[in-house]
N, C-alpha and C. Protein backbone atom coordinates (compact mmCIF):
# COMPACT_ATOMS: atom_id res chain seq x y z
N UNK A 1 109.01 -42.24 34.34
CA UNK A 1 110.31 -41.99 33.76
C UNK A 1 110.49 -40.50 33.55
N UNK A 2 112.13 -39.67 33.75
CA UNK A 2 112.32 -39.18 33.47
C UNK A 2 111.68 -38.53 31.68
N UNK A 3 111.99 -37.17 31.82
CA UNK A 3 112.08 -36.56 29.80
C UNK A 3 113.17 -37.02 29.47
N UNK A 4 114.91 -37.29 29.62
CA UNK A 4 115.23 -37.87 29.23
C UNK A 4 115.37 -38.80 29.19
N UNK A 5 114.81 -39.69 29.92
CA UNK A 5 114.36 -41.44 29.74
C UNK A 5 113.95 -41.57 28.56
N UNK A 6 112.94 -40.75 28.68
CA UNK A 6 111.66 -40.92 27.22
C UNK A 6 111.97 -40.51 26.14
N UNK A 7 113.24 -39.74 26.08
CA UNK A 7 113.69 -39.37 24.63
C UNK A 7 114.73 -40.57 24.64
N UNK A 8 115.50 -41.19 25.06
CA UNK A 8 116.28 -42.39 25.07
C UNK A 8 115.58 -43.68 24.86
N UNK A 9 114.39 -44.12 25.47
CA UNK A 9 113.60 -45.21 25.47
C UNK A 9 113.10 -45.02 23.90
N UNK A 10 112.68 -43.81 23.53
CA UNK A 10 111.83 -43.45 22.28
C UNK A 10 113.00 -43.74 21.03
N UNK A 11 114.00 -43.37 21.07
CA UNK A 11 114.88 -43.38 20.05
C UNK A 11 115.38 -45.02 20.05
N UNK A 12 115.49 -46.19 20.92
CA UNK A 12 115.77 -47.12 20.83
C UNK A 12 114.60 -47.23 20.19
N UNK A 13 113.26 -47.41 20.69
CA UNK A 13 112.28 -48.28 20.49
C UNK A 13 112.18 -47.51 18.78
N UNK A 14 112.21 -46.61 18.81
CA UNK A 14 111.74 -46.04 16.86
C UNK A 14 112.78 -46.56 16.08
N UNK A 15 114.27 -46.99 16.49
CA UNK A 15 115.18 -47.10 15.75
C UNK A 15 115.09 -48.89 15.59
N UNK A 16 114.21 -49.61 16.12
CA UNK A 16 114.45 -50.53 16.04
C UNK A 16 113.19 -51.10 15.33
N UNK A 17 111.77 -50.08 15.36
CA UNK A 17 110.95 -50.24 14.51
C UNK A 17 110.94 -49.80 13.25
N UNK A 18 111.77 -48.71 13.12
CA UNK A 18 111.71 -48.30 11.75
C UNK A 18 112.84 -49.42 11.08
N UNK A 19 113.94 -50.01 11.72
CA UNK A 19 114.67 -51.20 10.98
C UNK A 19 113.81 -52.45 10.71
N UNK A 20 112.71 -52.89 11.41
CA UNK A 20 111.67 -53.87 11.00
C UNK A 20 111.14 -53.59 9.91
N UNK A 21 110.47 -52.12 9.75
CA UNK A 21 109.55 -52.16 8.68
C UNK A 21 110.21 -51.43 7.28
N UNK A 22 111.58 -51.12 8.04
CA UNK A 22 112.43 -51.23 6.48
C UNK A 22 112.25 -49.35 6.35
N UNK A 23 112.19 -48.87 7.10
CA UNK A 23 111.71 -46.71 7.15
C UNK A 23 113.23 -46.53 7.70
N UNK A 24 113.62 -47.11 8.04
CA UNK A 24 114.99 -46.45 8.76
C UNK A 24 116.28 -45.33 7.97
N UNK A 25 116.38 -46.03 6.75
CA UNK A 25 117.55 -45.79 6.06
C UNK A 25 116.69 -44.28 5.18
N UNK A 26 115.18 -43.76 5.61
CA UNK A 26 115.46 -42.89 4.49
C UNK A 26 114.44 -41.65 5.68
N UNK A 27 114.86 -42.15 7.30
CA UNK A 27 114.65 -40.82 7.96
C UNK A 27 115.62 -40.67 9.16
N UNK A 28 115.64 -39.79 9.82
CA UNK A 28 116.65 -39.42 10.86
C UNK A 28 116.24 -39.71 12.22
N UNK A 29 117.02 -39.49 12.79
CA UNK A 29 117.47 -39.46 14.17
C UNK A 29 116.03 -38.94 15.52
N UNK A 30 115.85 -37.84 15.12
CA UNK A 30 114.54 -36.94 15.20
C UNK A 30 113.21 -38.07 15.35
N UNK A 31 113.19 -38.18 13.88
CA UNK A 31 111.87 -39.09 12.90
C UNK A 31 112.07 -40.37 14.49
N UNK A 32 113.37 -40.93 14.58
CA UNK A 32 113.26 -42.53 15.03
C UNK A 32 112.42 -42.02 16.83
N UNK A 33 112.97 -41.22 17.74
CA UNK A 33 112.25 -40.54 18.66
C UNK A 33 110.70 -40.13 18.47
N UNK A 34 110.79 -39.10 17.74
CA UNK A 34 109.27 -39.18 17.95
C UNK A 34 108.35 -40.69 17.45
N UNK A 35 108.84 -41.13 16.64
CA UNK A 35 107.54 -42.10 16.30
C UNK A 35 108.32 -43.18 17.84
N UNK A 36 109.11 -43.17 18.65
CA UNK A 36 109.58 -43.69 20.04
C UNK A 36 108.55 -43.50 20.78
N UNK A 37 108.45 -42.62 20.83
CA UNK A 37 107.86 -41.81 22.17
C UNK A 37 106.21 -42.07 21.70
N UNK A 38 105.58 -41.69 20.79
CA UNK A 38 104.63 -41.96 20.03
C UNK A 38 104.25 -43.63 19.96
N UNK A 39 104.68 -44.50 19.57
CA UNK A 39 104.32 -45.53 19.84
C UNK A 39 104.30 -46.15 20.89
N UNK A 40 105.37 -45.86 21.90
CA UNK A 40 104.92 -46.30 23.12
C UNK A 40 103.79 -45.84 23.61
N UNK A 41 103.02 -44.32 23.26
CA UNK A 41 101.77 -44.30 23.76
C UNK A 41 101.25 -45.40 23.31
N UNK A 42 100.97 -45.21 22.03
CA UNK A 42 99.60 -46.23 21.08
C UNK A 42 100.27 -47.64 21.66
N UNK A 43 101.44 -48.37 21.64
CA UNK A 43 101.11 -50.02 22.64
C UNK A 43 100.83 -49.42 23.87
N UNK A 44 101.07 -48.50 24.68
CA UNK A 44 99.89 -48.68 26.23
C UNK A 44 98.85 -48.47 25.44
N UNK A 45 98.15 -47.88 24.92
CA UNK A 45 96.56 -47.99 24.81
C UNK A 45 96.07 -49.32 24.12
N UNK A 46 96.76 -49.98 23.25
CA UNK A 46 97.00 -51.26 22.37
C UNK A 46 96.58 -52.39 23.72
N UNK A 47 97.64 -51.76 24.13
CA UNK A 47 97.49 -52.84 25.76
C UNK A 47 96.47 -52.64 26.70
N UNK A 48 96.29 -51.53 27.26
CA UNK A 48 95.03 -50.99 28.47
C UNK A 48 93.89 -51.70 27.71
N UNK A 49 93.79 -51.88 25.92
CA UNK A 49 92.52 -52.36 25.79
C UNK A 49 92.89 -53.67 25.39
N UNK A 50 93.71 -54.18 25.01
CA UNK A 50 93.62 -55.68 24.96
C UNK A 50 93.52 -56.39 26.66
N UNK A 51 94.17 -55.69 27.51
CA UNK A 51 94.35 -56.43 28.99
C UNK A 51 93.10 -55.88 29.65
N UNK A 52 92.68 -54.62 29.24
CA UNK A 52 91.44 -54.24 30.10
C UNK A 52 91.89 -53.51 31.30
N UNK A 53 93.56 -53.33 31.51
CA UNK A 53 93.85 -52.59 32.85
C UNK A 53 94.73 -51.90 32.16
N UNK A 54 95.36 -50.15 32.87
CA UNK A 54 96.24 -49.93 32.44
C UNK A 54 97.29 -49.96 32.69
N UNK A 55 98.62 -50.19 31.04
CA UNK A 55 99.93 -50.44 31.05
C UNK A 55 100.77 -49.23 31.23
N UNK A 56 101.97 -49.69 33.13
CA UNK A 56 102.17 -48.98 33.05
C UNK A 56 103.42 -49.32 32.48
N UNK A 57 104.64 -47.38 32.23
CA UNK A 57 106.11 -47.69 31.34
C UNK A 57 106.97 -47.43 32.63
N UNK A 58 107.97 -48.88 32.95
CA UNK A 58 109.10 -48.65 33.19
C UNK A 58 110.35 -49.28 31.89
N UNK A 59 111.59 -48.70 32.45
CA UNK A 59 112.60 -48.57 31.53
C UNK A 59 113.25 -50.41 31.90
N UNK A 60 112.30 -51.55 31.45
CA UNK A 60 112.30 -52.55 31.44
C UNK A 60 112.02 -53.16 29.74
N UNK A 61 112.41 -54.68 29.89
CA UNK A 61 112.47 -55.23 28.63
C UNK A 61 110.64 -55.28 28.07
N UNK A 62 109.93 -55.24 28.89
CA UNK A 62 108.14 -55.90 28.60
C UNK A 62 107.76 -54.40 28.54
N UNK A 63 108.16 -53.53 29.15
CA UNK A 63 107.98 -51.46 28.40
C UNK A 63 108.23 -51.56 27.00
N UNK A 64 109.88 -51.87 26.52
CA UNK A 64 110.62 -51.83 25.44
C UNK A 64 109.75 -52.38 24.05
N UNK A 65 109.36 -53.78 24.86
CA UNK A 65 108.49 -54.72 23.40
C UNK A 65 107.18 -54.02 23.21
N UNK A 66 106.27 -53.36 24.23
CA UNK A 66 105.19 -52.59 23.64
C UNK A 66 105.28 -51.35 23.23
N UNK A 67 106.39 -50.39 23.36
CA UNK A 67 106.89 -49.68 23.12
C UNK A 67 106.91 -49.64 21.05
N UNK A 68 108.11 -50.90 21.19
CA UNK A 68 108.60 -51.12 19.70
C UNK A 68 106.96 -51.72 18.63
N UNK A 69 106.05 -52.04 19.40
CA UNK A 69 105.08 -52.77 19.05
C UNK A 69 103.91 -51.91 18.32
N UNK A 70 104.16 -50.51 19.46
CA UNK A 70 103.06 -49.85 18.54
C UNK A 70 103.69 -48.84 17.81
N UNK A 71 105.13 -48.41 17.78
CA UNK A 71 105.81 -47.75 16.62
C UNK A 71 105.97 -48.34 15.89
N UNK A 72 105.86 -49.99 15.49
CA UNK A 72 105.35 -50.68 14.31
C UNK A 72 103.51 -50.38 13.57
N UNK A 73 103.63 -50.46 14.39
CA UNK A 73 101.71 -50.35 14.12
C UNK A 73 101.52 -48.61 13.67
N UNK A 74 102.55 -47.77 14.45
CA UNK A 74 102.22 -46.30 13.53
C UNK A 74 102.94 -46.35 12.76
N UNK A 75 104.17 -46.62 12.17
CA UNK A 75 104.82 -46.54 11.00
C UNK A 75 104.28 -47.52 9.84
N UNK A 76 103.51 -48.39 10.23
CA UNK A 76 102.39 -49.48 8.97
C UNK A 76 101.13 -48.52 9.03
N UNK A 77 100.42 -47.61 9.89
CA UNK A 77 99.47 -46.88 9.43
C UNK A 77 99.99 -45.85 8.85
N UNK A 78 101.12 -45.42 8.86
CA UNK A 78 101.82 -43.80 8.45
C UNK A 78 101.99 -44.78 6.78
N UNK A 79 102.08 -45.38 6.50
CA UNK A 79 102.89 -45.91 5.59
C UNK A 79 101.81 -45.91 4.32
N UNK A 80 100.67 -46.95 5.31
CA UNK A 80 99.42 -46.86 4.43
C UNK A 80 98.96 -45.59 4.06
N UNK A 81 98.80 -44.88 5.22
CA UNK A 81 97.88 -43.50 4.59
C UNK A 81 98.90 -42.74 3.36
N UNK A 82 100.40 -42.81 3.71
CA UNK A 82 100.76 -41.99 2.42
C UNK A 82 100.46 -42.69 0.99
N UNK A 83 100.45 -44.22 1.29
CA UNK A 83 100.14 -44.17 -0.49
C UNK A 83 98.68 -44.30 -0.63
């Protein structure tokens, strides 16, 4: 994918994890991208080691869900470590 793919893919996928875990309403626009772009790393690696091969990203719905999957999983470790 394009850089702006990945800033578009990243801002869906953060904006839709930070509305799961309830972070949305008290960061920005910015915040929802990077932890985007950022969690889609951590679900490919989530994935390369649960499947044992590596996951690759196209701008598809099964990208999107591991995408949103591990910007859940960094915004529940970001969450823990602050308190």
């Amino acid at each position: 994918m394009g850089f702006l793919s990945w800033i578009v893919f990243g801002a869906l996928a953060g904006w839709v994890a930070s509305t799961i875990t309830g972070a949305g309403e008290r960061r920005g626009c910015l915040f929802n991208v990077l932890v985007g772009v950022v969690g889609a790393f951590v679900g490919g690696l989530l994935m390369q080691f649960i499947t044992g091969r590596p996951f690759g990203f196209d701008f598809n719905l099964p990208s999107f869900l591991v995408a949103v999957l591990g910007a859940v999983v960094l915004l529940v470790l970001v969450g823990a470590a602050r308190r």
